[in-house]
N, C-alpha and C. Protein backbone atom coordinates (compact mmCIF):
# COMPACT_ATOMS: atom_id res chain seq x y z
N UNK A 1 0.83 -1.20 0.00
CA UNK A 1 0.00 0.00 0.00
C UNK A 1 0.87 1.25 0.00
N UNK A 2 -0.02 2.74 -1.00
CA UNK A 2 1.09 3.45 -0.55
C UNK A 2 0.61 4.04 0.69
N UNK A 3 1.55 5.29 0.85
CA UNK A 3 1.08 6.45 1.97
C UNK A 3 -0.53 7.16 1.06
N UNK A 4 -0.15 7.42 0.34
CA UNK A 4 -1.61 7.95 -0.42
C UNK A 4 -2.71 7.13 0.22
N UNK A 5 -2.87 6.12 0.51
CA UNK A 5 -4.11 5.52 0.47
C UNK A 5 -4.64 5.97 2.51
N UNK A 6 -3.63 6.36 3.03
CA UNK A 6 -4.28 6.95 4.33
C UNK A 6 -5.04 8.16 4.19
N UNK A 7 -4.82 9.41 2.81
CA UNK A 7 -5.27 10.43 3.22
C UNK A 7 -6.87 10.20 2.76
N UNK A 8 -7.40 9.31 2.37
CA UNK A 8 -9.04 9.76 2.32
C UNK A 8 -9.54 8.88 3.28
N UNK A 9 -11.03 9.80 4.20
CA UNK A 9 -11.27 9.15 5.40
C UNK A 9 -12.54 9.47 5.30
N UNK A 10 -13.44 8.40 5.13
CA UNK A 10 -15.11 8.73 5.01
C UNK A 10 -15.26 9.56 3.96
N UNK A 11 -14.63 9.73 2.56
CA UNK A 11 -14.77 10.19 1.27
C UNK A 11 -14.71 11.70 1.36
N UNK A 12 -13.66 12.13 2.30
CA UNK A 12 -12.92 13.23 1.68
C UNK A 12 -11.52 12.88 1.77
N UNK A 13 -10.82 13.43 1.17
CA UNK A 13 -9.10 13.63 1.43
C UNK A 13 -8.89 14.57 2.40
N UNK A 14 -7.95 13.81 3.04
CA UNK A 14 -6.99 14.89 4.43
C UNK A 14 -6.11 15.60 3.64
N UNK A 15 -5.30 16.89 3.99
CA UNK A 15 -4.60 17.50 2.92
C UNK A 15 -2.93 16.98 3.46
N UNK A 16 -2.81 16.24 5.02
CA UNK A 16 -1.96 15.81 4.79
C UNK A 16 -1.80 14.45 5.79
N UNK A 17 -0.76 13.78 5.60
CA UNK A 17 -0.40 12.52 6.86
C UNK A 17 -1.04 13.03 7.97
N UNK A 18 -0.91 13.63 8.77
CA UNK A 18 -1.09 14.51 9.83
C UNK A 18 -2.29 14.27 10.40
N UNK A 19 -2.89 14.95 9.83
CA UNK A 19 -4.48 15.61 9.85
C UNK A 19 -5.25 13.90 9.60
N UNK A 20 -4.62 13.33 8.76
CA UNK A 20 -5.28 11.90 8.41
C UNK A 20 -5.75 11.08 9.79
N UNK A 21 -4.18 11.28 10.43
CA UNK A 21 -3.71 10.55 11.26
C UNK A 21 -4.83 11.06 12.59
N UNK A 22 -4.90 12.11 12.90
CA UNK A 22 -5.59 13.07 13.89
C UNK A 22 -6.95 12.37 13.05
N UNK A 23 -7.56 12.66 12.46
CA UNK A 23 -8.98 12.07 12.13
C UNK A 23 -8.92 10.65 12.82
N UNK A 24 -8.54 9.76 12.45
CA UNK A 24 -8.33 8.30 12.93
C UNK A 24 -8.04 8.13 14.16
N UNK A 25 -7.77 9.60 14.95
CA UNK A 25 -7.50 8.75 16.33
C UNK A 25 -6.21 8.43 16.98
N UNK A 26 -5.26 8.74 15.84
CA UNK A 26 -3.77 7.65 15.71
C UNK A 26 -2.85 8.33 16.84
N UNK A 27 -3.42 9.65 16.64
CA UNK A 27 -2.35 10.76 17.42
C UNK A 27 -2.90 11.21 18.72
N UNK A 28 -1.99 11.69 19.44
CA UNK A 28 -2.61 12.12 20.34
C UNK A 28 -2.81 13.42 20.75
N UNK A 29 -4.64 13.88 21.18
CA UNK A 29 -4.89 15.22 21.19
C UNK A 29 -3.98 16.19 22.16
N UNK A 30 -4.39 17.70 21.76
CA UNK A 30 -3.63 18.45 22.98
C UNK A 30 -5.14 18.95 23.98
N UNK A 31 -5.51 17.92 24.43
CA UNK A 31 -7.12 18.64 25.31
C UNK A 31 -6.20 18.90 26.78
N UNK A 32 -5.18 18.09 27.18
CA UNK A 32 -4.61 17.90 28.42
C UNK A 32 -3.88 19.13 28.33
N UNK A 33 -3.40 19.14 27.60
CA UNK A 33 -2.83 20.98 27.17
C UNK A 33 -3.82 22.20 27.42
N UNK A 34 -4.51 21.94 26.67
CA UNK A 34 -5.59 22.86 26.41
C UNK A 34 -6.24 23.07 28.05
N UNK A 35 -6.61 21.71 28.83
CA UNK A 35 -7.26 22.40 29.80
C UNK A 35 -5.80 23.07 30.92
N UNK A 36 -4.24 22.82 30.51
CA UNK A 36 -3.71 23.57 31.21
C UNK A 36 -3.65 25.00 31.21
N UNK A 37 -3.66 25.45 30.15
CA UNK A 37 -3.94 27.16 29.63
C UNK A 37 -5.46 27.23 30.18
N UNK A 38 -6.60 26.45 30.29
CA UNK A 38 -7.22 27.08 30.52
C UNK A 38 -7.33 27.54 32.07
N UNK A 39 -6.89 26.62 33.27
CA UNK A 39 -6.33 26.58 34.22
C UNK A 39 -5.36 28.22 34.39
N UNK A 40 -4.58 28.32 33.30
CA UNK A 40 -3.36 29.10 33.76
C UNK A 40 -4.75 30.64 33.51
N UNK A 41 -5.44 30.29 32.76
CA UNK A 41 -6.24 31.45 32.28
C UNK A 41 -6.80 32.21 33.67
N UNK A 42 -7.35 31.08 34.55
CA UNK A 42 -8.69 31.11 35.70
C UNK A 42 -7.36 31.84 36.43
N UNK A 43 -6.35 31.36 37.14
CA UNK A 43 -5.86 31.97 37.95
C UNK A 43 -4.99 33.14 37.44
N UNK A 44 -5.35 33.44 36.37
CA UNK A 44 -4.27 34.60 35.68
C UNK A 44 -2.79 34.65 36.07
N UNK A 45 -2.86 33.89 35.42
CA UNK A 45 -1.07 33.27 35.74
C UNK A 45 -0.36 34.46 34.45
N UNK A 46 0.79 34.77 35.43
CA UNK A 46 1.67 36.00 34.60
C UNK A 46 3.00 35.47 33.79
N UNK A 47 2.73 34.19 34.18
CA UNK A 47 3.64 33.80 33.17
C UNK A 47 3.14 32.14 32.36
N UNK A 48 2.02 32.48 32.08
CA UNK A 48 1.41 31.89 30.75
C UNK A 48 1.84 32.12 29.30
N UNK A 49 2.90 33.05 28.61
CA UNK A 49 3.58 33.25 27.83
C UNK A 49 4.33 32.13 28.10
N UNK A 50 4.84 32.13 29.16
CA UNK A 50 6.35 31.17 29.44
C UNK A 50 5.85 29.49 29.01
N UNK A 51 4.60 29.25 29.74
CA UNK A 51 4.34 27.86 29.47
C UNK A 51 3.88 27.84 28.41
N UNK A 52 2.97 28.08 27.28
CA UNK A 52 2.97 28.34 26.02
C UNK A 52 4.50 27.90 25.31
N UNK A 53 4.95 28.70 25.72
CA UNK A 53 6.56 28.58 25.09
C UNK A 53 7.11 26.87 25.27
N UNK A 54 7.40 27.13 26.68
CA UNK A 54 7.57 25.34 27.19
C UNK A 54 6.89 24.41 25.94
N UNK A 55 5.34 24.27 26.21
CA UNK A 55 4.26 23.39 25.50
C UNK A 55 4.96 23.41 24.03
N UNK A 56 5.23 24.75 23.16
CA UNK A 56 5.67 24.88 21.86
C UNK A 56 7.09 23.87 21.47
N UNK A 57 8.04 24.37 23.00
CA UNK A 57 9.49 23.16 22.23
C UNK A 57 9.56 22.12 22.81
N UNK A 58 8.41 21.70 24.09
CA UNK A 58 8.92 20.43 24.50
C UNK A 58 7.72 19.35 24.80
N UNK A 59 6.84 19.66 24.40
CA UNK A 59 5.83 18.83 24.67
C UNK A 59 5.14 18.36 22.87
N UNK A 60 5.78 18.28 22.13
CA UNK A 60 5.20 17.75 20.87
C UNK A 60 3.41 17.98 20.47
N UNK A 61 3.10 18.94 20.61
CA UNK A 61 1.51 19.66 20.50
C UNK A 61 1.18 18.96 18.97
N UNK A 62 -0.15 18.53 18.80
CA UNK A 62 -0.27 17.85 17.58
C UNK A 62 -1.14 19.30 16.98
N UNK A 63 -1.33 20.07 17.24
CA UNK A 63 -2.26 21.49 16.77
C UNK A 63 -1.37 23.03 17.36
N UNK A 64 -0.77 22.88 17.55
CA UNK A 64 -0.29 24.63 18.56
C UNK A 64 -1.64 25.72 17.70
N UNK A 65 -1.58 26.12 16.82
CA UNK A 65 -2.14 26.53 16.02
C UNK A 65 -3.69 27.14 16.84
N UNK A 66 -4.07 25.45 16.80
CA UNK A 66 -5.54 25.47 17.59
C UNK A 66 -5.72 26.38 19.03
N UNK A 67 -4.43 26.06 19.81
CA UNK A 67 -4.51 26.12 20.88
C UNK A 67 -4.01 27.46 21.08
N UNK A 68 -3.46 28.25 20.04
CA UNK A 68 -3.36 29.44 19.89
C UNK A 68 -4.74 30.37 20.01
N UNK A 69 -5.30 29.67 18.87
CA UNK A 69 -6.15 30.48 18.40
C UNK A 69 -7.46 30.71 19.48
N UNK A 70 -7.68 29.57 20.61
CA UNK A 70 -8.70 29.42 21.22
C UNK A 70 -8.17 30.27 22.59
N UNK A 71 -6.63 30.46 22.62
CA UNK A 71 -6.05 30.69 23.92
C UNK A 71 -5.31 32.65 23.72
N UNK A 72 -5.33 32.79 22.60
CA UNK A 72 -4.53 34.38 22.17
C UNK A 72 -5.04 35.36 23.08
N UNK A 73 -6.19 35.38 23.36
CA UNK A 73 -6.61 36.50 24.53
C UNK A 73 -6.05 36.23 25.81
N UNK A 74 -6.61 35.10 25.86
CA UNK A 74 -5.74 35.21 27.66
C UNK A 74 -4.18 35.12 26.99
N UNK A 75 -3.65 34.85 26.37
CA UNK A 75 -2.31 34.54 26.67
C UNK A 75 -1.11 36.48 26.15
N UNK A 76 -2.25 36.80 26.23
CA UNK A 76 -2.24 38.23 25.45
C UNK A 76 -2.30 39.52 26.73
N UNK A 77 -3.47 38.30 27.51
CA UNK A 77 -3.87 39.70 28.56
C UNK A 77 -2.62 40.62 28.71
N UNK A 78 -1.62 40.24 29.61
CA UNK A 78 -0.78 41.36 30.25
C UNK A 78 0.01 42.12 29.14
N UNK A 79 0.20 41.89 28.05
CA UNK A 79 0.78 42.99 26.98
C UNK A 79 -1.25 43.91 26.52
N UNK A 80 -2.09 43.30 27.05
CA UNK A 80 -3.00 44.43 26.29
C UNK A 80 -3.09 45.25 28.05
N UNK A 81 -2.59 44.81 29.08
CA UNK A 81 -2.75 45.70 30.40
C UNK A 81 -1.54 46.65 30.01
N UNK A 82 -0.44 46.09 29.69
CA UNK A 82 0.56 47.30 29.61
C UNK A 82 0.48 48.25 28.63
N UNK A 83 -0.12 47.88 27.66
CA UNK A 83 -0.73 48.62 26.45
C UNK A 83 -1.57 50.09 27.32
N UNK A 84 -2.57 49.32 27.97
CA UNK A 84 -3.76 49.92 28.16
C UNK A 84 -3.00 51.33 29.44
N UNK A 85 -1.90 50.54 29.92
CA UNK A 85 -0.91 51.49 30.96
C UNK A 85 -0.34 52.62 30.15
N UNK A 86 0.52 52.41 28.98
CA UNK A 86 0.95 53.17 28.22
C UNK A 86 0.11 54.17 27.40
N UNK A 87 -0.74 53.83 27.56
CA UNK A 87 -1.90 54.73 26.25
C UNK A 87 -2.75 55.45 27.37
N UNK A 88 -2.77 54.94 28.58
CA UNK A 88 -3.79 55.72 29.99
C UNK A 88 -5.16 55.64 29.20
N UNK A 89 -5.56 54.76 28.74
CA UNK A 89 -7.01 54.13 28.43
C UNK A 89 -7.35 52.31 28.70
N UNK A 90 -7.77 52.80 29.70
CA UNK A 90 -8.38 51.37 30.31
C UNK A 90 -9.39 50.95 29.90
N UNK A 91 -9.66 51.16 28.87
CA UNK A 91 -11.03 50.77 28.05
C UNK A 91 -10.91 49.65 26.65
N UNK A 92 -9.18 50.10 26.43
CA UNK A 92 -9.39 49.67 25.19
C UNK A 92 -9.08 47.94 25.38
N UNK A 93 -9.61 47.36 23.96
CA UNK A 93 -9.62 45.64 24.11
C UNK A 93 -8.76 45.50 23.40
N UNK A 94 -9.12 43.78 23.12
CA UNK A 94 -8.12 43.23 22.55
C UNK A 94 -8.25 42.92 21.17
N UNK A 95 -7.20 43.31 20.50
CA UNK A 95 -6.74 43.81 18.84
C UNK A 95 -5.59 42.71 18.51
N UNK A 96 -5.57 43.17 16.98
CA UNK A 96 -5.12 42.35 16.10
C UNK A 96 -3.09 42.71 16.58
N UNK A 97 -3.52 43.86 16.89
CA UNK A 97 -1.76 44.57 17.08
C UNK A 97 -1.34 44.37 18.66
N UNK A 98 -2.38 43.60 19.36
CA UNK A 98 -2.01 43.24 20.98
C UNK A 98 -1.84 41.53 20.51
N UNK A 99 -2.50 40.62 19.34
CA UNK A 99 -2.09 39.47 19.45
C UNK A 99 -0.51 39.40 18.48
N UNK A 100 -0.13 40.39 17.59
CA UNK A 100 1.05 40.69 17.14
C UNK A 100 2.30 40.63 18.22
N UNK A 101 1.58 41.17 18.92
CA UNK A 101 2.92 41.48 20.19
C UNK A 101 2.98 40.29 20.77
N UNK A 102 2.07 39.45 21.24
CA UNK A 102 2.68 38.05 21.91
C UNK A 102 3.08 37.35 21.02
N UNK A 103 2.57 37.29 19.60
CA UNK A 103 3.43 36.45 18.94
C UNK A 103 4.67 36.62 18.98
N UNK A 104 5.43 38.06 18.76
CA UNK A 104 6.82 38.60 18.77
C UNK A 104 7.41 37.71 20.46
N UNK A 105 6.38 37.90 21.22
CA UNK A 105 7.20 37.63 22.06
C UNK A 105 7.49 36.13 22.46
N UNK A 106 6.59 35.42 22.03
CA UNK A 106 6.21 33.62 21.57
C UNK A 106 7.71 33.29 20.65
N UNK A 107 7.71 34.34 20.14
CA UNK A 107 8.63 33.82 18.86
C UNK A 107 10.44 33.74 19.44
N UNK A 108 10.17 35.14 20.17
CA UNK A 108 11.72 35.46 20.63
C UNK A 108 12.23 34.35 21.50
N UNK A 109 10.92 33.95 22.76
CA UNK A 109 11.55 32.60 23.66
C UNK A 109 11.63 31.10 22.80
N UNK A 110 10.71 31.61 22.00
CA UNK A 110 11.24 29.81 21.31
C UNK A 110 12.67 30.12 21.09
N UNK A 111 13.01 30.83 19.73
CA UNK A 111 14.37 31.36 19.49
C UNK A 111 15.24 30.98 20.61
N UNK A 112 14.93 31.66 22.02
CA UNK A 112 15.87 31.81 23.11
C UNK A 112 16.03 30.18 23.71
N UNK A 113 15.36 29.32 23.67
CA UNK A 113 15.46 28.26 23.69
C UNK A 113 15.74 26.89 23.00
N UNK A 114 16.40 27.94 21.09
CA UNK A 114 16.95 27.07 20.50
C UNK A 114 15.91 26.25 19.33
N UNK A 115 14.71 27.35 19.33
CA UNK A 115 14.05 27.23 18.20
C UNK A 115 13.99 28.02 16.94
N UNK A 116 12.84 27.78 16.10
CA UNK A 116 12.83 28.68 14.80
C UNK A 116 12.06 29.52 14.85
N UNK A 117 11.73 29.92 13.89
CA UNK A 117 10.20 30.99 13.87
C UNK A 117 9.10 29.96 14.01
N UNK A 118 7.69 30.46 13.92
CA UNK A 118 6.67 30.23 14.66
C UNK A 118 5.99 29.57 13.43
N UNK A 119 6.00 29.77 12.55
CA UNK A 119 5.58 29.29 11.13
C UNK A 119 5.76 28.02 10.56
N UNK A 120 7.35 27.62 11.38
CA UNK A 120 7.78 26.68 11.57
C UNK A 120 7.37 25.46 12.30
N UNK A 121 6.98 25.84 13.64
CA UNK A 121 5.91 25.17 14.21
C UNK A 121 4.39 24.76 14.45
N UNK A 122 3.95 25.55 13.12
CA UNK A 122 2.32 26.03 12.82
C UNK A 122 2.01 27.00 13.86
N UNK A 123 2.16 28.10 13.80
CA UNK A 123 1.89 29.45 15.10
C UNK A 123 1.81 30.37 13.15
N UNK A 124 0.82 31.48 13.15
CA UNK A 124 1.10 32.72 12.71
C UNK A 124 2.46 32.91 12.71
N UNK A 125 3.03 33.65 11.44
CA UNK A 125 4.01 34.71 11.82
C UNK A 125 3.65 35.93 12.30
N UNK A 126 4.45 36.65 13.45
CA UNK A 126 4.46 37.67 13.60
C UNK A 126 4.68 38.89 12.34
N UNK A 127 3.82 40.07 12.67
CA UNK A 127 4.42 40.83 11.83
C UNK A 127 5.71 42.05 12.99
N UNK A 128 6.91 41.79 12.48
CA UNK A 128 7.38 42.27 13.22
C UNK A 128 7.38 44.03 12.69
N UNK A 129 7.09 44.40 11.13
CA UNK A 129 7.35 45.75 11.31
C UNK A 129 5.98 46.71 11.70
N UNK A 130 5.23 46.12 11.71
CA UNK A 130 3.82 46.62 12.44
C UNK A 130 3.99 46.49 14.03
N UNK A 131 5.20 46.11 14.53
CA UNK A 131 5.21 46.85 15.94
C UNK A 131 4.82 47.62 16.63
N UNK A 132 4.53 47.48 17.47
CA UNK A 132 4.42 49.05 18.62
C UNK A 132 5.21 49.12 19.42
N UNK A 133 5.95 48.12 19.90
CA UNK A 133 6.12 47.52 21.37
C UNK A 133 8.00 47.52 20.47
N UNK A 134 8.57 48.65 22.16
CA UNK A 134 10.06 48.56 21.13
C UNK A 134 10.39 47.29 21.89
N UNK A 135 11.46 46.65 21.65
CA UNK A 135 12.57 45.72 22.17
C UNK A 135 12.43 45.76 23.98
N UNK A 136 12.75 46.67 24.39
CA UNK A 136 13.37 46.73 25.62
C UNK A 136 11.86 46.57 26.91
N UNK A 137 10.91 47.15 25.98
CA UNK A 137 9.55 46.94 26.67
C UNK A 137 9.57 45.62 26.33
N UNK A 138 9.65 45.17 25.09
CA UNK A 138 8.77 43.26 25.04
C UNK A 138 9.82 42.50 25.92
N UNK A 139 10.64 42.68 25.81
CA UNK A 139 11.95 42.22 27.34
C UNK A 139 11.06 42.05 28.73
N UNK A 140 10.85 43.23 28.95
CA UNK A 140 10.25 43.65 30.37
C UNK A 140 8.91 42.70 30.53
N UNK A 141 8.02 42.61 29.34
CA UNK A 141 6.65 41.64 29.00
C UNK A 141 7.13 40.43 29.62
């Protein structure tokens, strides 16, 4: 048999091994993940960036992506509080240019721990020249 013959599952095609594999069961989910962020969410944990990061290089996530996308606000909060510090408007929410900034900063600790960019691992790329946030502040984040 080849590999081809795994990607169709109940008469569609998977677009790759992967995803085949995740349909079937084969792999294993990130829900045990997922309910840890949500955990880190309830107690507003300030360094939920950090474990994010962890989860990204050392725990083999079969989705990061997902768990991005369901988790970007909370994992966002404290760059949209320092935002909201810097601008002296406590009103404003959460934007496309407050989930920019954790990615930058998602991206820098993988890096710092001997990874690649985020694209690499299925995460968004950051846009880094749509910044707001110089260097020495996303440090301080």
């Amino acid at each position: 048999m080849s590999f081809q013959y795994l990607k169709p599952i109940e008469g569609r095609i998977c677009s790759n091994y992967k995803e085949a594999c995740q349909v079937r069961s084969l792999l294993e989910n990130d829900e045990h993940w997922n309910v840890t962020l949500e955990e880190a969410a309830i107690v507003h944990s300030p360094r939920m960036l950090c474990v994010f990061v962890v989860m990204l290089q050392e725990c083999a996530l079969s989705n990061p992506n997902q768990l991005w996308i369901k988790h970007q606000e909370s994992l966002s909060e404290d760059i949209l509080h320092q935002v909201r510090i810097q601008q002296r408007n406590m009103d404003l929410e959460f934007s496309t240019e407050v989930s920019n900034e954790a990615l930058i900063i998602i991206e820098d600790k993988v890096r710092s721990l001997g990874g690649s960019d985020l694209k690499s691992i299925g995460l968004p790329q950051p846009d880094r020249d749509s910044s707001t946030t110089d260097d020495a502040h996303r440090e301080r984040t």
